[in-house]
Protein backbone atom coordinates (compact mmCIF):
# COMPACT_ATOMS: atom_id res chain seq x y z
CA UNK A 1 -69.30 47.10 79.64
CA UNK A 2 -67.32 45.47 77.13
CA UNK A 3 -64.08 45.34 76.95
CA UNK A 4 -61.52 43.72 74.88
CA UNK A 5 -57.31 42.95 74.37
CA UNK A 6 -56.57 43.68 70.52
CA UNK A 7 -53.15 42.13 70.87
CA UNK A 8 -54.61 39.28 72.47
CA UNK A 9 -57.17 38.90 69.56
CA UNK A 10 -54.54 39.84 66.97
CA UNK A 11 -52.52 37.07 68.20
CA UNK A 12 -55.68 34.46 67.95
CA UNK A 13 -55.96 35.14 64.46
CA UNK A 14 -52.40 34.71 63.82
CA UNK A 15 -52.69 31.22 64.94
CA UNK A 16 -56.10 30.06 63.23
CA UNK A 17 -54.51 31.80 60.20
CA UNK A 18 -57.31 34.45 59.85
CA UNK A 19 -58.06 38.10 58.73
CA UNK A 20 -60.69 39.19 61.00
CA UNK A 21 -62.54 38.75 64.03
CA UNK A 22 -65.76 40.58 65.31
CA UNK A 23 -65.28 41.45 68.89
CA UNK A 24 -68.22 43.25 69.65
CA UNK A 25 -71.44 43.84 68.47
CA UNK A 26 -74.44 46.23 69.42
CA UNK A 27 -77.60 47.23 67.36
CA UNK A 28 -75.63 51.10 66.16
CA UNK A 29 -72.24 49.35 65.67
CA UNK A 30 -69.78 46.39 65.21
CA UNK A 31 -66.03 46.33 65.79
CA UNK A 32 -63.42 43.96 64.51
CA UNK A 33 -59.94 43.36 64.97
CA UNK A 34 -58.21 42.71 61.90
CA UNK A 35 -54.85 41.77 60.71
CA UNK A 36 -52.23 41.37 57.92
CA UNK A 37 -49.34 40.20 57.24
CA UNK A 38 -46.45 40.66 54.11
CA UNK A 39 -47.71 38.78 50.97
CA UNK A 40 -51.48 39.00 52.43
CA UNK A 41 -53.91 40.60 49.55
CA UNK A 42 -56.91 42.74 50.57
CA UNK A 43 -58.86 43.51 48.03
CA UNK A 44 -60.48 46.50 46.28
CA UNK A 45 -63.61 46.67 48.06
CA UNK A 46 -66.15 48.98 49.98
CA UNK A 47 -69.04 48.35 52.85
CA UNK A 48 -72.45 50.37 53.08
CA UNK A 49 -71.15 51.16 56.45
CA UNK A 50 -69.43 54.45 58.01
CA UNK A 51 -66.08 53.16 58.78
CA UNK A 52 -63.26 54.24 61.56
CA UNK A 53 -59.71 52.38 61.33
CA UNK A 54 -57.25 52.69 64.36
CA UNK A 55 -53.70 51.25 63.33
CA UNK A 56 -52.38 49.99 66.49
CA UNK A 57 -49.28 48.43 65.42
CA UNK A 58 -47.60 47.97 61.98
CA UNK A 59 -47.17 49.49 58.71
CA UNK A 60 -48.60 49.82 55.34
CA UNK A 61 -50.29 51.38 53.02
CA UNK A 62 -54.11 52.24 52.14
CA UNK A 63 -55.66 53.00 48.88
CA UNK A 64 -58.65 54.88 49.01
CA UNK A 65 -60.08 55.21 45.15
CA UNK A 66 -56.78 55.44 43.75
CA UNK A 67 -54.98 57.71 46.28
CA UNK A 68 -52.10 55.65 48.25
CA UNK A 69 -51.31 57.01 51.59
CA UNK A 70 -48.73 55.30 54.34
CA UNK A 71 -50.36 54.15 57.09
CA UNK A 72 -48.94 53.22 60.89
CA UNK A 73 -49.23 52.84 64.68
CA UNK A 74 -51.85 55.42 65.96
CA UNK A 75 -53.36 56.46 62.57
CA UNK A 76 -56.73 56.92 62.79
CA UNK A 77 -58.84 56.70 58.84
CA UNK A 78 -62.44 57.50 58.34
CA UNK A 79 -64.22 56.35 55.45
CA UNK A 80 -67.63 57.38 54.16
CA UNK A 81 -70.28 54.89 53.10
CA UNK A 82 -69.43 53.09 49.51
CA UNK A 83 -65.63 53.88 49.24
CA UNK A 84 -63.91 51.86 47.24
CA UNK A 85 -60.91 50.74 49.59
CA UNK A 86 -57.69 48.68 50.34
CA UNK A 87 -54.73 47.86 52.60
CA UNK A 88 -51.41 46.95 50.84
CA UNK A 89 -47.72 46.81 51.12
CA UNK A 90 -47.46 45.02 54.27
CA UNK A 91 -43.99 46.04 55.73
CA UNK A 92 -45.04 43.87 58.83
CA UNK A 93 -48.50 42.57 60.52
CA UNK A 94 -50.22 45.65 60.08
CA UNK A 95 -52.80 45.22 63.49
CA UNK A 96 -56.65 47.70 63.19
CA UNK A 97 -59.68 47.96 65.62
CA UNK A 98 -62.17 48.59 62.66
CA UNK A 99 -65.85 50.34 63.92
CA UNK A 100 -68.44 49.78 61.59
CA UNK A 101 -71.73 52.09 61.92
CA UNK A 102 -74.35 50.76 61.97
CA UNK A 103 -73.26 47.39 62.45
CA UNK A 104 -71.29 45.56 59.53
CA UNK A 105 -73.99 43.77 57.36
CA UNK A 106 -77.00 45.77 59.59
CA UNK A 107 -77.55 48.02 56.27
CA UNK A 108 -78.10 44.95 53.90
């Protein structure tokens, strides 16, 4: 089993001053814990990956190809191989567990 505390690990990277942090990692998936902050920039991006985001504390916003949506605590977002994507408008630290299928970088 693996288990893991995403406050904990949302906490870690607050103090090393980082974004991410892959917390666990199997041959069909990989999950991080990521987290932002107001004035942090995420870029326009997308991963080959399917990709499940579960807000579990904060606020923002996400852009997915030019459509802006609020985001918050419990949301859950699902995005489909090669969307172009971003998080923005940080109203506080905005805390995800991210799933990546198949595992992030697996498909390249």
């Amino acid at each position: 089993m693996n288990a893991i505390e995403v406050a904990e690990q949302a906490a870690e990277l607050e103090e090393e001053s980082e974004e991410s942090v892959e917390s666990i990692r199997t041959d069909s998936f990989s999950l991080e814990v990521m987290r932002f902050e107001p004035g942090d920039e995420d870029p326009l991006h997308a991963h080959a990956e399917e990709e499940i985001y579960h807000v579990t504390s904060g606020a923002g916003k996400i852009n997915v190809e030019g459509d802006v949506s609020p985001v918050s605590q419990g949301d859950v977002i699902h995005l489909e191989p090669g969307t172009d994507h971003q998080f923005l408008e940080f109203e506080d630290e905005l805390v995800m567990s991210v799933l990546y299928a198949p595992a992030k970088g697996s498909n390249n």
